[in-house]
C-alpha atoms as a PDB file:
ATOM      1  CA  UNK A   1     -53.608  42.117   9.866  1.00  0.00           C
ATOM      2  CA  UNK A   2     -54.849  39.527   7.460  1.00  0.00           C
ATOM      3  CA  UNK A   3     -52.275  39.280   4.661  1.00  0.00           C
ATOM      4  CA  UNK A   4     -52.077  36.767   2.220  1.00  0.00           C
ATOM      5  CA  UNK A   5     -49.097  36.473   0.226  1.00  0.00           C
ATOM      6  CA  UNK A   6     -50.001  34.378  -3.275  1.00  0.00           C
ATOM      7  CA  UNK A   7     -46.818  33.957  -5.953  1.00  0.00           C
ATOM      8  CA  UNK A   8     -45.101  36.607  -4.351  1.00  0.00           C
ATOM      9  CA  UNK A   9     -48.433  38.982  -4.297  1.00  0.00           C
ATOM     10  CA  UNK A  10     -49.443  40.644  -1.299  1.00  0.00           C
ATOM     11  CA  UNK A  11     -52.988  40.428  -1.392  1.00  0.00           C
ATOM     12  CA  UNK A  12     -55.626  42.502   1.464  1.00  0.00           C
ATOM     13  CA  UNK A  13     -59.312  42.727   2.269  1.00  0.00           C
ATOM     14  CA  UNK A  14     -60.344  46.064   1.495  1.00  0.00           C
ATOM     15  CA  UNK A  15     -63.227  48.153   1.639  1.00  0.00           C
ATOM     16  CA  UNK A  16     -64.436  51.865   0.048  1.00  0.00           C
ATOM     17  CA  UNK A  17     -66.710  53.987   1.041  1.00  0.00           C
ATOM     18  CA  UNK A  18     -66.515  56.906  -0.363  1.00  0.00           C
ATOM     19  CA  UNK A  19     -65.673  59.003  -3.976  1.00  0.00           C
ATOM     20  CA  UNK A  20     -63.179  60.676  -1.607  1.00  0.00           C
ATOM     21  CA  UNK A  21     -61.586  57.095  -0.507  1.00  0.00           C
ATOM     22  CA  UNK A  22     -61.425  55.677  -3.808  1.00  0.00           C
ATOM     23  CA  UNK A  23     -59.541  59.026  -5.045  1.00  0.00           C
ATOM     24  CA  UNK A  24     -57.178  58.777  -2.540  1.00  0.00           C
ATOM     25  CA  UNK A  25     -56.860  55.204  -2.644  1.00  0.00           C
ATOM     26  CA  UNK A  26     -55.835  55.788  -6.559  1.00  0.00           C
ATOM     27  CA  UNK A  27     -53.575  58.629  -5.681  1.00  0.00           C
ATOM     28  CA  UNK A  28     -51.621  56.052  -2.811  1.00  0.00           C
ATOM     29  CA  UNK A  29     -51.657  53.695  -5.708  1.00  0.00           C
ATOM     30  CA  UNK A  30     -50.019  55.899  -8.193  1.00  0.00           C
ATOM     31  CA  UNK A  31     -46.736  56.328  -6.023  1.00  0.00           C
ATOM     32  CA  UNK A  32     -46.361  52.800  -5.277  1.00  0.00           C
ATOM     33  CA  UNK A  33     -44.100  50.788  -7.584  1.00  0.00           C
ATOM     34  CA  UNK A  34     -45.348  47.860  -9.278  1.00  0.00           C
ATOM     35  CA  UNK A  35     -48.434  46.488  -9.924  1.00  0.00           C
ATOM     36  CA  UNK A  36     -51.569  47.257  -7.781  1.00  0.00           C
ATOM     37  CA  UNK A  37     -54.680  45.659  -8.816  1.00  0.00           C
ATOM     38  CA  UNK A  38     -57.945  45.531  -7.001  1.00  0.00           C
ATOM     39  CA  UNK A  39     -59.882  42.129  -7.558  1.00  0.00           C
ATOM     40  CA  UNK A  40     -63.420  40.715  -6.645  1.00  0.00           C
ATOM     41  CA  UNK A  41     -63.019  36.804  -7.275  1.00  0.00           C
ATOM     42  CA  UNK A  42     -61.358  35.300 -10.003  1.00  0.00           C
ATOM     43  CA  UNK A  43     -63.251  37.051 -12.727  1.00  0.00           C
ATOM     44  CA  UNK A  44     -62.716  40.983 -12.063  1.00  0.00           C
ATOM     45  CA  UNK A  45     -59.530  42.833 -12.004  1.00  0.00           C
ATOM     46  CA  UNK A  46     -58.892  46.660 -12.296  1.00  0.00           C
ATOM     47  CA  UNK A  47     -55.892  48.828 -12.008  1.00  0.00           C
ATOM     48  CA  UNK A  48     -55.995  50.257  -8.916  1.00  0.00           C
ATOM     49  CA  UNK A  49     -53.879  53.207  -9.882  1.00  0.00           C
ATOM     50  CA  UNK A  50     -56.716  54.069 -12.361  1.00  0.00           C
ATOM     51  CA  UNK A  51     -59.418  56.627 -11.115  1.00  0.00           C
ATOM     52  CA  UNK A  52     -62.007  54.966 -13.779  1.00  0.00           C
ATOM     53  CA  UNK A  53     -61.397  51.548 -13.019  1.00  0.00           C
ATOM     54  CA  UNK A  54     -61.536  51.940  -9.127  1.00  0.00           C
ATOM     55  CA  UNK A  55     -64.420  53.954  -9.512  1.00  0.00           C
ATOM     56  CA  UNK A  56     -66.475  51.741 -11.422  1.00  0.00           C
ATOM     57  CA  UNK A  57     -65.210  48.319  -8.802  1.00  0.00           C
ATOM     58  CA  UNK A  58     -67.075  50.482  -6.296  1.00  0.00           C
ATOM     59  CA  UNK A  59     -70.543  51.134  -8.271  1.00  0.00           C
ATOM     60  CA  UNK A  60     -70.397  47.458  -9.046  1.00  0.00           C
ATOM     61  CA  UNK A  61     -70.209  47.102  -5.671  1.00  0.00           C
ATOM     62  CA  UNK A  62     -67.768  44.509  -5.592  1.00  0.00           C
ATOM     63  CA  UNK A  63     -67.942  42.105  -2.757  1.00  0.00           C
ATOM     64  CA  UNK A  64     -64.794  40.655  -0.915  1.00  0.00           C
ATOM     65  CA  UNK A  65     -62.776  43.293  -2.891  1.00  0.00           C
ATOM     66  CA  UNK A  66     -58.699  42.679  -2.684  1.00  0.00           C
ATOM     67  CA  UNK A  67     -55.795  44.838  -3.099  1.00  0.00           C
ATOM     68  CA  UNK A  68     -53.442  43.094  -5.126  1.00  0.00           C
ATOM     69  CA  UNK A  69     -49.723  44.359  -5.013  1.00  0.00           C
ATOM     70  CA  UNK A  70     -46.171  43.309  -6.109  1.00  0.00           C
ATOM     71  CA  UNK A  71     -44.610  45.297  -3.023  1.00  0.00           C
ATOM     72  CA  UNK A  72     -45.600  45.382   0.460  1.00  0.00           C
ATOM     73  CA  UNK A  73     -47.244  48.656   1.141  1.00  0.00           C
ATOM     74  CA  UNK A  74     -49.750  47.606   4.071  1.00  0.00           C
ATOM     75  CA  UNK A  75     -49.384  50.525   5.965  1.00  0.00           C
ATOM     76  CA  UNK A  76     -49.970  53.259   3.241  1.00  0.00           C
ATOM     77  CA  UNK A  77     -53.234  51.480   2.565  1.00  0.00           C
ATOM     78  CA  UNK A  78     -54.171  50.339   6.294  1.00  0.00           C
ATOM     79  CA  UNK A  79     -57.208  52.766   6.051  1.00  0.00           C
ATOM     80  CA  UNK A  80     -58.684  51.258   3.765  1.00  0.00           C
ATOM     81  CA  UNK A  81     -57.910  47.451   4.781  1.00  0.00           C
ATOM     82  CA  UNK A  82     -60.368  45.354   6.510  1.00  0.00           C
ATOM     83  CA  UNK A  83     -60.195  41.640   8.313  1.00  0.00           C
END
């Protein structure tokens, strides 16, 4: 597991596929408290809870793409976490 934990974020390597994985990657998102952000850099940000903005991290094809949260919740988004 390669978490980073920056100002009290908890911050993962993560990687999608698939339409289907960044659906359910936004539905995961939804139910979590807090914020959940998936970043590429310094420069791009999107709410990870939002179908639109996950969707269009992917066709940028971001690369060394982070999941961003207030809380903890490693293991509902181990799938999609990479080293």
């Amino acid at each position: 597991m390669n978490t980073v934990s920056v100002n009290n974020y908890y911050v993962y390597n993560v990687e999608i596929d698939t339409m289907e994985d960044a659906k359910r990657l936004v539905a995961i998102a939804s139910k979590c408290k807090g914020k959940v952000v998936l970043k590429s850099g310094s420069k791009f940000s999107v709410n990870a809870k939002s179908l639109l903005g996950v969707v269009l991290a992917k066709k940028l094809n971001w690369s060394n793409m982070k999941i961003v949260m207030e809380n903890d919740y490693y293991h509902e988004f181990e799938k999609y976490i990479v080293n």
